[in-house]
PDB file of N, CA and C in Angstrom:
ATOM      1  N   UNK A   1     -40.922 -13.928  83.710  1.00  0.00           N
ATOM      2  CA  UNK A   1     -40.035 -15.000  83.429  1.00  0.00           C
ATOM      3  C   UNK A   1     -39.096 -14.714  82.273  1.00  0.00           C
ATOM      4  N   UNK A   2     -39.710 -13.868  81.420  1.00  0.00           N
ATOM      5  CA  UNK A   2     -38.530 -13.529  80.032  1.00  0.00           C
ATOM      6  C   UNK A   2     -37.542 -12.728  80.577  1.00  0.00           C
ATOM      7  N   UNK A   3     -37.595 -11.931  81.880  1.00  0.00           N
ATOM      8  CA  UNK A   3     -36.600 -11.546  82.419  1.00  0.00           C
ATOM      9  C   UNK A   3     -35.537 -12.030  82.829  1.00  0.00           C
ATOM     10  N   UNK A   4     -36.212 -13.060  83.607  1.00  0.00           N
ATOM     11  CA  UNK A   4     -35.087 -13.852  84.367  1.00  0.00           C
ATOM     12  C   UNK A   4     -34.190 -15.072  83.251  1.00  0.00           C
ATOM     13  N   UNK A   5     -34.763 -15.425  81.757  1.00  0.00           N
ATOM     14  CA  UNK A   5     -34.506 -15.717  81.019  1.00  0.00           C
ATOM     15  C   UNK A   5     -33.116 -15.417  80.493  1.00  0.00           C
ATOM     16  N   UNK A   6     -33.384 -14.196  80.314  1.00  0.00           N
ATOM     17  CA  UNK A   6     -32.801 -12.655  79.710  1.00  0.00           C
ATOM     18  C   UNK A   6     -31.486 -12.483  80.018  1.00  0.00           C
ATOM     19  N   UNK A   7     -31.681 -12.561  81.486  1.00  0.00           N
ATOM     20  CA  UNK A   7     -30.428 -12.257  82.663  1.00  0.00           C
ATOM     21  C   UNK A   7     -29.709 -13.403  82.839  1.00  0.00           C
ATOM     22  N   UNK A   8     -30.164 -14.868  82.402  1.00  0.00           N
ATOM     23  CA  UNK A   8     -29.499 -16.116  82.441  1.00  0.00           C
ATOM     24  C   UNK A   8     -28.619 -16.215  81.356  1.00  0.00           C
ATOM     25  N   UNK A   9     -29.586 -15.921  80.079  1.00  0.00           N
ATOM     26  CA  UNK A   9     -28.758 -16.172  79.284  1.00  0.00           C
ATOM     27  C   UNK A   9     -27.529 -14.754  79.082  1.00  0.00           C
ATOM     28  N   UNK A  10     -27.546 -13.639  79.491  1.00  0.00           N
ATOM     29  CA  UNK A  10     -26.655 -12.619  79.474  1.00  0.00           C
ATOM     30  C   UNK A  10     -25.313 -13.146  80.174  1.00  0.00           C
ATOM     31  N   UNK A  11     -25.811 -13.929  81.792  1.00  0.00           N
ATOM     32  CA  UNK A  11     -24.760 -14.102  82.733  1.00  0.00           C
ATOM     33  C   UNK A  11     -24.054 -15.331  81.709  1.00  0.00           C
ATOM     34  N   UNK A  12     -24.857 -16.264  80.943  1.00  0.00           N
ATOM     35  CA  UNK A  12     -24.309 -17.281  80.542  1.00  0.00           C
ATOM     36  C   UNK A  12     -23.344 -16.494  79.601  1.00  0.00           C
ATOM     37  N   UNK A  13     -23.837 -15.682  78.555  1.00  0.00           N
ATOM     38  CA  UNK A  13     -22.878 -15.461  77.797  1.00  0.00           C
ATOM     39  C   UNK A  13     -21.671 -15.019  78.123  1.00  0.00           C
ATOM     40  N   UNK A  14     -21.587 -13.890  79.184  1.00  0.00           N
ATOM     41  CA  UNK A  14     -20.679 -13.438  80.193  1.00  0.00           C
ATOM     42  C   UNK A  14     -19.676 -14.233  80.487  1.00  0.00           C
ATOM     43  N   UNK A  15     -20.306 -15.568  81.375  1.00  0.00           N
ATOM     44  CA  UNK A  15     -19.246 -16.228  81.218  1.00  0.00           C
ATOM     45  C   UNK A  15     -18.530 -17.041  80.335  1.00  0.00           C
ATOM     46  N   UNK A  16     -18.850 -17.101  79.172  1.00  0.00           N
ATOM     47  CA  UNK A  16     -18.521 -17.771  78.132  1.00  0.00           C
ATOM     48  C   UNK A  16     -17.350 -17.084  77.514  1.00  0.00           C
ATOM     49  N   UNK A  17     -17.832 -15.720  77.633  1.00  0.00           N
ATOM     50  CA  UNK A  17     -16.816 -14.900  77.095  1.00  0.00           C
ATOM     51  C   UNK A  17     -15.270 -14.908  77.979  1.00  0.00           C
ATOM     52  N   UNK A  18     -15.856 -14.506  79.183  1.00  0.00           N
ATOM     53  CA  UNK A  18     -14.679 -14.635  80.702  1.00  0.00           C
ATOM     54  C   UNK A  18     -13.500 -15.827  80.141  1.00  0.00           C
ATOM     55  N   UNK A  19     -14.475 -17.190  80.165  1.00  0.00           N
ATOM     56  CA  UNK A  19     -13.672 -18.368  79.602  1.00  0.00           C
ATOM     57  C   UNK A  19     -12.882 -18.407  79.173  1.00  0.00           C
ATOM     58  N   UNK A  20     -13.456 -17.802  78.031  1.00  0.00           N
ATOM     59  CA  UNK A  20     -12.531 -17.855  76.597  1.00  0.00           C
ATOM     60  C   UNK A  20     -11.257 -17.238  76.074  1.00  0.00           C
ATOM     61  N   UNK A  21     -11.310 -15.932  76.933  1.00  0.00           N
ATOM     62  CA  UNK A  21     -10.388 -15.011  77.068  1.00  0.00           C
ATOM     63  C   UNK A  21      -9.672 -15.322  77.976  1.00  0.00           C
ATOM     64  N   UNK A  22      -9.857 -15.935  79.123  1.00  0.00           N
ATOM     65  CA  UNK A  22      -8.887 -15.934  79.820  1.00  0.00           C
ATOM     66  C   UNK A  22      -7.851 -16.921  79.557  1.00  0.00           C
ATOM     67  N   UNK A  23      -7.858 -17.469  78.476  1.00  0.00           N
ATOM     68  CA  UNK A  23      -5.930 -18.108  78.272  1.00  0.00           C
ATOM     69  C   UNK A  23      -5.062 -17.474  77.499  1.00  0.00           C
ATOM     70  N   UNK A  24      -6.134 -15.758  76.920  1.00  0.00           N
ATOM     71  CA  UNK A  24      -4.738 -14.749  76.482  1.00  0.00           C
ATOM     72  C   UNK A  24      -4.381 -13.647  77.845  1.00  0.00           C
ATOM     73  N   UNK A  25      -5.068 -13.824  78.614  1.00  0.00           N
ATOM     74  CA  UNK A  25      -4.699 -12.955  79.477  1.00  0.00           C
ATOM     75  C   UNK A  25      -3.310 -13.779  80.694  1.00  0.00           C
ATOM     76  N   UNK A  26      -2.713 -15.013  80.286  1.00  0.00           N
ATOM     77  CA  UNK A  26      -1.800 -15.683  81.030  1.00  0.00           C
ATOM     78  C   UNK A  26      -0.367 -15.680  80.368  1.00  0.00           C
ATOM     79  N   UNK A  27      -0.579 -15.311  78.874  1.00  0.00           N
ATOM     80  CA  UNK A  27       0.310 -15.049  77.998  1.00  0.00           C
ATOM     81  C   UNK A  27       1.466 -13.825  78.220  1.00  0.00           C
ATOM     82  N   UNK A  28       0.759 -12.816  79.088  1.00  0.00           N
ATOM     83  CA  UNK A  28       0.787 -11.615  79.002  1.00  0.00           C
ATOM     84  C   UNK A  28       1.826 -10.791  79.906  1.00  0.00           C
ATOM     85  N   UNK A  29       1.872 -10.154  80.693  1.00  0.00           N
ATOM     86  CA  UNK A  29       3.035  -9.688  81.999  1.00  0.00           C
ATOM     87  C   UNK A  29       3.209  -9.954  82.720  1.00  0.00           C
ATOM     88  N   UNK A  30       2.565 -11.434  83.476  1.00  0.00           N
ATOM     89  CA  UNK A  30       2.773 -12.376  84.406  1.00  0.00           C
ATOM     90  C   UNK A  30       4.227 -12.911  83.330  1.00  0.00           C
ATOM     91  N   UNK A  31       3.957 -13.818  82.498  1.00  0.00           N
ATOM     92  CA  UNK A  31       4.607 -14.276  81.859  1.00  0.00           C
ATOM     93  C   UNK A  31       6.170 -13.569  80.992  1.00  0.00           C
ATOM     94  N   UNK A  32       6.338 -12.317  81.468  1.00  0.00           N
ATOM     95  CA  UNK A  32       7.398 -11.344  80.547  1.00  0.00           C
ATOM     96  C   UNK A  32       8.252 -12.198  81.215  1.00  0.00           C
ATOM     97  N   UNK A  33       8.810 -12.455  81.819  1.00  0.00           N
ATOM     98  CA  UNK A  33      10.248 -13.044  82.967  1.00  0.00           C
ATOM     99  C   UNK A  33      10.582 -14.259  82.478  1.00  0.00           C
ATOM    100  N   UNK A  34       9.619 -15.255  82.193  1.00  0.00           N
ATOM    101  CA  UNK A  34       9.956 -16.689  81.409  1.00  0.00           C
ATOM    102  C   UNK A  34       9.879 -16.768  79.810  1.00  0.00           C
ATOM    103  N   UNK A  35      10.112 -15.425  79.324  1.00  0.00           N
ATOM    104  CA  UNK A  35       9.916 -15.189  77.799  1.00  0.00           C
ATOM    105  C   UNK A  35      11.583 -14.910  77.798  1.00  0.00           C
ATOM    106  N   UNK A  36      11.995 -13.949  78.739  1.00  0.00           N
ATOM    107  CA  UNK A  36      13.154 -13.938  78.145  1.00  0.00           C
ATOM    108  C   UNK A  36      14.564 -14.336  77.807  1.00  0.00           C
ATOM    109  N   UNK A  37      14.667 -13.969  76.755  1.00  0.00           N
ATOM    110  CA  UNK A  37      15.972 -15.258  75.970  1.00  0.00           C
ATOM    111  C   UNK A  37      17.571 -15.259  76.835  1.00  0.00           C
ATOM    112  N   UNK A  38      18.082 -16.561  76.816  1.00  0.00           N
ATOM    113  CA  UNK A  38      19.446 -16.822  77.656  1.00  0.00           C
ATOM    114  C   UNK A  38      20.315 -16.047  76.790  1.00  0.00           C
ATOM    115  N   UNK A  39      21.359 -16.725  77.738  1.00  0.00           N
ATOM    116  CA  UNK A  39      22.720 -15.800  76.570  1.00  0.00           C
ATOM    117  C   UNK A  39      22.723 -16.536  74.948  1.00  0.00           C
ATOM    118  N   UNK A  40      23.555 -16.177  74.536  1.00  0.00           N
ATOM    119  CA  UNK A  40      23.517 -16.428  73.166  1.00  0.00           C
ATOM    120  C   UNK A  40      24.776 -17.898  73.292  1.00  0.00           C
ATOM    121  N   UNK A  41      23.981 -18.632  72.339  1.00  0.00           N
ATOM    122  CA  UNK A  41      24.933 -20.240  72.039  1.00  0.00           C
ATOM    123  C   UNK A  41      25.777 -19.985  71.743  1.00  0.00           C
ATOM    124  N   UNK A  42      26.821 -20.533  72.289  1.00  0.00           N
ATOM    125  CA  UNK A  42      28.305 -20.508  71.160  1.00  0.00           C
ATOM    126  C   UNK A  42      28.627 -21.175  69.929  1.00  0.00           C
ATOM    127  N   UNK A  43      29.074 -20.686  68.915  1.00  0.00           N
ATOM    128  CA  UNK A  43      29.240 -21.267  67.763  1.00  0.00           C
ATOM    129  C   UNK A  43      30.559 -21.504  67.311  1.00  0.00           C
ATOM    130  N   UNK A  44      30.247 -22.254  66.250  1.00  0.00           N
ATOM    131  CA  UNK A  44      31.977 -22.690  65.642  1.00  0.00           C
ATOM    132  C   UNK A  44      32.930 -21.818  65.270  1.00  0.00           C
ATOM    133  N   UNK A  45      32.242 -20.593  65.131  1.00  0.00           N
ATOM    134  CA  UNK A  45      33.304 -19.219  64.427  1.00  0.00           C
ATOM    135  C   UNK A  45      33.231 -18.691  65.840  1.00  0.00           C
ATOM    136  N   UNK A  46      34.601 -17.975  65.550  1.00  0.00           N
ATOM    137  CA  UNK A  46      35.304 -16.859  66.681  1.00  0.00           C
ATOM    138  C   UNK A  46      34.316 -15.795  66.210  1.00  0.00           C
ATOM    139  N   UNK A  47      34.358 -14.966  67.356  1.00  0.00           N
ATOM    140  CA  UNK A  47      33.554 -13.306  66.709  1.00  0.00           C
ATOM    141  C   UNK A  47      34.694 -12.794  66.178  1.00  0.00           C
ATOM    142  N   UNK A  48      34.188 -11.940  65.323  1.00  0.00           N
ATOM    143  CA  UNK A  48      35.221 -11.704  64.347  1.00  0.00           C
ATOM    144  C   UNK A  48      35.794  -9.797  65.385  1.00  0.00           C
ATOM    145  N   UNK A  49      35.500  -9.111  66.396  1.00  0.00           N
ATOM    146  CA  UNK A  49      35.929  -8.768  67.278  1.00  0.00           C
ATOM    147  C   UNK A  49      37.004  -9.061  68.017  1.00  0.00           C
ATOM    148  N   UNK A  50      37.090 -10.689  68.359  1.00  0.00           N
ATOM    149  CA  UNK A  50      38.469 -11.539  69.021  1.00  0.00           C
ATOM    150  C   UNK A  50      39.239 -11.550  67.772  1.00  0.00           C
ATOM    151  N   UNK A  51      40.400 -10.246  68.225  1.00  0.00           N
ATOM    152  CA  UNK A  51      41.487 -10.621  67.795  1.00  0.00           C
ATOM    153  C   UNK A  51      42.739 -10.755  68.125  1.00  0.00           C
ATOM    154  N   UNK A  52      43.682 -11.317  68.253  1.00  0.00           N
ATOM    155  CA  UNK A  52      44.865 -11.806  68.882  1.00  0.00           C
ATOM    156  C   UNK A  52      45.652 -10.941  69.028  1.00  0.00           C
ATOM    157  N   UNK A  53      46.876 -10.220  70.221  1.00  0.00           N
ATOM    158  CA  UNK A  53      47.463  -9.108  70.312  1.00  0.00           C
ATOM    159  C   UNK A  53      48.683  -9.551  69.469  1.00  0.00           C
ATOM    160  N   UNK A  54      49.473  -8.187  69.061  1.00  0.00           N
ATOM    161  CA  UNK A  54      50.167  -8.217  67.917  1.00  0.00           C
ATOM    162  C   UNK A  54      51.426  -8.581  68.999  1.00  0.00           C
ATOM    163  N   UNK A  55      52.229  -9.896  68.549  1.00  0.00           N
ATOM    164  CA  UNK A  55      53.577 -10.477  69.109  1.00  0.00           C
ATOM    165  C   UNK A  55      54.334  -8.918  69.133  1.00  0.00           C
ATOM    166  N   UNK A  56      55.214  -8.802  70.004  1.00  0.00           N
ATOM    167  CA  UNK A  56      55.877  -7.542  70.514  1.00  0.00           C
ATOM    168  C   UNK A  56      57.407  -7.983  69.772  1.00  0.00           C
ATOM    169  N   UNK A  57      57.657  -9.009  69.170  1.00  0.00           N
ATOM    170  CA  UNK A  57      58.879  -8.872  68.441  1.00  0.00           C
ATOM    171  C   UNK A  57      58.466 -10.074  66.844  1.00  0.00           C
ATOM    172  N   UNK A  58      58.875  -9.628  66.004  1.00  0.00           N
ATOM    173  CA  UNK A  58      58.529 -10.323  64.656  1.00  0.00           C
ATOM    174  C   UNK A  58      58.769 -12.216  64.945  1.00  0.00           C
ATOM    175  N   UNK A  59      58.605 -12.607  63.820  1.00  0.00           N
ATOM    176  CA  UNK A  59      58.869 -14.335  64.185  1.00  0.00           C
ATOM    177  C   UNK A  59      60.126 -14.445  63.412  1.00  0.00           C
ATOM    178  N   UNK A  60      60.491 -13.574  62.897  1.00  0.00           N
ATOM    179  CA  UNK A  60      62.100 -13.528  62.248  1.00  0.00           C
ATOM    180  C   UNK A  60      62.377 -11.903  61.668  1.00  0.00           C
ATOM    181  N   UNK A  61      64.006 -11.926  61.938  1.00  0.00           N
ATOM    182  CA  UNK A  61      64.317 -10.704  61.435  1.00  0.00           C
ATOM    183  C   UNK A  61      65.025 -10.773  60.194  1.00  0.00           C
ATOM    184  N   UNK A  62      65.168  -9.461  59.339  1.00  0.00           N
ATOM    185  CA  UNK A  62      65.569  -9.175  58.352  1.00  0.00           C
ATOM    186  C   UNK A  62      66.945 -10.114  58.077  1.00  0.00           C
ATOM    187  N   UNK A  63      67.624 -10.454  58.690  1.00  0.00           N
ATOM    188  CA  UNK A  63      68.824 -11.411  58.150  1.00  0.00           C
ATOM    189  C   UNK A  63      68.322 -12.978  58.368  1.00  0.00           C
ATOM    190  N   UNK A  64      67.461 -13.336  59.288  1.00  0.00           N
ATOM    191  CA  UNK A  64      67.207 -14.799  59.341  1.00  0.00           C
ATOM    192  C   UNK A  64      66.281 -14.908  57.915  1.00  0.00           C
ATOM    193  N   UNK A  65      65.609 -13.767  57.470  1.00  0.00           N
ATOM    194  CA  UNK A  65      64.728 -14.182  55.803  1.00  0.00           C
ATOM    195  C   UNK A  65      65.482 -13.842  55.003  1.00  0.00           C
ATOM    196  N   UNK A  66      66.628 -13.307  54.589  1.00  0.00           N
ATOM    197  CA  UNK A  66      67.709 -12.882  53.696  1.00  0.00           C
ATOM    198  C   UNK A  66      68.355 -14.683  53.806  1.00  0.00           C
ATOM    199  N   UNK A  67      68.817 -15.121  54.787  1.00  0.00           N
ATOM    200  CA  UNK A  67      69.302 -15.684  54.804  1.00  0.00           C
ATOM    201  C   UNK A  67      68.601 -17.177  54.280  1.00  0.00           C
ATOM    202  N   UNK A  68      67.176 -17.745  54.573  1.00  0.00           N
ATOM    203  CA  UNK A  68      66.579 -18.178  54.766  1.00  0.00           C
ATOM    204  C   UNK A  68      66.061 -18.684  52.888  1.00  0.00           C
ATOM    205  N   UNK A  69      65.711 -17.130  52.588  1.00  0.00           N
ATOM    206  CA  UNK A  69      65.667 -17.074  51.153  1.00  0.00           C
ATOM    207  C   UNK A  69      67.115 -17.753  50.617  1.00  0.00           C
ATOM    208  N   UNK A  70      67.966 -17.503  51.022  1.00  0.00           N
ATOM    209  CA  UNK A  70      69.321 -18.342  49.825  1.00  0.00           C
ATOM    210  C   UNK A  70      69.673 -19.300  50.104  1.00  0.00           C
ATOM    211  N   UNK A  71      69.199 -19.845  51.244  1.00  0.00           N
ATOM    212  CA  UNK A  71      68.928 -21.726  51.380  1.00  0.00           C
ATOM    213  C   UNK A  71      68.020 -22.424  50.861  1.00  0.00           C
ATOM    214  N   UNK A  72      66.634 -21.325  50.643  1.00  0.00           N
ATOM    215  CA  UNK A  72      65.584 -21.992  49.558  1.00  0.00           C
ATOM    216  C   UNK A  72      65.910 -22.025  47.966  1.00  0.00           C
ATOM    217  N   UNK A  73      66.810 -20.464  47.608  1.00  0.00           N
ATOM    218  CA  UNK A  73      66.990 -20.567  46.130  1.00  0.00           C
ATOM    219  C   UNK A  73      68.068 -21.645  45.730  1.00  0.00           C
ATOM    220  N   UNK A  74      68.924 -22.266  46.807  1.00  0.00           N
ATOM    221  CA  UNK A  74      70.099 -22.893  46.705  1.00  0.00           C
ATOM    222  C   UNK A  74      69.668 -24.514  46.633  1.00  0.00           C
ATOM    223  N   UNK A  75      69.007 -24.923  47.393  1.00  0.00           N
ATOM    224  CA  UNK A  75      67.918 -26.248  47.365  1.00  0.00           C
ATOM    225  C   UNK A  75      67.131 -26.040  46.358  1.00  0.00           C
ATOM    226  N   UNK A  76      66.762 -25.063  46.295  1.00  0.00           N
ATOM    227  CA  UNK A  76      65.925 -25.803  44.215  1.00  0.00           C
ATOM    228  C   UNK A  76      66.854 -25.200  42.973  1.00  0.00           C
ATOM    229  N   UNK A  77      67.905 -24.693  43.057  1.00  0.00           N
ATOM    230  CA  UNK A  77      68.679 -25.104  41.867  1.00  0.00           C
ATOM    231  C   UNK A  77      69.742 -25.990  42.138  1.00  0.00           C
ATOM    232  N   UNK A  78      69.652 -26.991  43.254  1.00  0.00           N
ATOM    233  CA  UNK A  78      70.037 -28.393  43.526  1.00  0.00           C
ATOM    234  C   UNK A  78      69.199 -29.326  42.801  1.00  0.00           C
ATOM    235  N   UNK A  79      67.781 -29.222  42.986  1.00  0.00           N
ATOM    236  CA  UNK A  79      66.498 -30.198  42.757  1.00  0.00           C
ATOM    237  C   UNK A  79      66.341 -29.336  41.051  1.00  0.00           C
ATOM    238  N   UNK A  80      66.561 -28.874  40.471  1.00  0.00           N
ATOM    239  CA  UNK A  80      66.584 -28.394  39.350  1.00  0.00           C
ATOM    240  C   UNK A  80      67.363 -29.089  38.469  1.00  0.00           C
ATOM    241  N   UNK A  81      66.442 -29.900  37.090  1.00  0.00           N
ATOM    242  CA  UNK A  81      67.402 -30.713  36.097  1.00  0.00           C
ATOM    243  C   UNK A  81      68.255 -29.900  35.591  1.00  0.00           C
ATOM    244  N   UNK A  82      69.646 -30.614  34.862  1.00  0.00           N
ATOM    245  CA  UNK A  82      70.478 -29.633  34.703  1.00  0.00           C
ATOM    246  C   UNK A  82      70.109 -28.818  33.381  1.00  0.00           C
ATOM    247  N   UNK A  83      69.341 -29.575  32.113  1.00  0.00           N
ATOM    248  CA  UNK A  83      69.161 -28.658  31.109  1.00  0.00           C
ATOM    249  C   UNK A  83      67.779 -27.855  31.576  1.00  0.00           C
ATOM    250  N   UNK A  84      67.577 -27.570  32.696  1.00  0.00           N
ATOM    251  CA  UNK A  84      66.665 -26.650  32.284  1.00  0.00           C
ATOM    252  C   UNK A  84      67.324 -25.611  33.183  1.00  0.00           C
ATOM    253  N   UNK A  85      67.752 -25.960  34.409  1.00  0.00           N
ATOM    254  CA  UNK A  85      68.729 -25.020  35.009  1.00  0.00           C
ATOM    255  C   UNK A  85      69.620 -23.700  34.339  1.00  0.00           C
ATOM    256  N   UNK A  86      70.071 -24.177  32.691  1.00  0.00           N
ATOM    257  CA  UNK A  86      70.835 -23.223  31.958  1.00  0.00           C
ATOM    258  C   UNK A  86      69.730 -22.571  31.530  1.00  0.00           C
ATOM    259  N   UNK A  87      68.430 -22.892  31.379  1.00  0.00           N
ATOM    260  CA  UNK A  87      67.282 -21.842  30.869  1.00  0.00           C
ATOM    261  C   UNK A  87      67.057 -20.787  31.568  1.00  0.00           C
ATOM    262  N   UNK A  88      66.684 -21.557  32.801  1.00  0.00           N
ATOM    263  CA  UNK A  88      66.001 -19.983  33.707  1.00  0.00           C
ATOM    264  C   UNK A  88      66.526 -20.208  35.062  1.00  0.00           C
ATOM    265  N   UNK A  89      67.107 -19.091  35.574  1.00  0.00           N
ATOM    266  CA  UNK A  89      67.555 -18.863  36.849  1.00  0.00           C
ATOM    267  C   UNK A  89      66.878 -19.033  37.905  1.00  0.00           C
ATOM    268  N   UNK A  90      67.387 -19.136  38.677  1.00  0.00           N
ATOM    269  CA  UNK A  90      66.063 -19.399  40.150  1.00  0.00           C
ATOM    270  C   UNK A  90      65.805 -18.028  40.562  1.00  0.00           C
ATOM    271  N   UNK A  91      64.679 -17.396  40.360  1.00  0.00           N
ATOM    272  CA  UNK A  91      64.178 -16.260  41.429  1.00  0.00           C
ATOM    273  C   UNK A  91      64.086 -16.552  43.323  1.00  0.00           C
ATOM    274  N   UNK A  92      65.554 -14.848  43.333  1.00  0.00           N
ATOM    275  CA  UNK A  92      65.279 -15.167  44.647  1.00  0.00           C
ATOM    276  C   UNK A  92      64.210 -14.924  45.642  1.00  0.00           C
TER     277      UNK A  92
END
C-alpha cells in the first residue's frame, strides 16, 4: 500500500506541477503574431526627414528687394520725429 501511496502522491504532484506551468507555456510562440506592434502613431511633429522641395524660382528677385528695401527706409524716415531724424540716418 505505501506503494500505491507513493505513486498517488508522485502522479498528484505531477499534476500540480503540469497545472501550474501551463499558463507560461500560452505566453509563448503560439502567441508571437498577437504581440506584434502596429505601425507607429502619428504625432504632432513632422519627421524631421519631410522636407519641402526647394521652389525652382526665388519668392523675389534682386531688384524687387533693392527696391522693396527703399520703400521701407523711405516709410520710416516718414514715421521718424523730425529732431531725431537729424541724429541718425535710416539704415538701409
Amino acid at each position: 500500500m505505501s506503494q500505491d501511496r507513493r505513486s498517488t502522491a508522485l502522479a498528484a504532484a505531477v499534476l500540480l506541477s503540469i497545472l501550474s506551468l501551463g499558463g507560461c507555456v500560452t505566453s509563448t510562440p503560439m502567441d508571437a503574431r498577437a504581440e506584434v506592434p502596429g505601425p507607429p502613431k502619428p504625432t504632432a511633429y513632422l519627421p524631421v526627414e519631410d522636407v519641402p522641395p526647394r521652389p525652382e524660382k526665388p519668392a523675389m528677385t534682386a531688384d524687387e528687394q533693392s527696391k522693396l528695401k527703399k520703400e521701407l527706409a523711405a516709410a520710416r524716415a516718414r514715421q521718424m520725429p523730425k529732431d531725431k531724424g537729424q541724429l541718425r540716418a535710416p539704415n538701409p
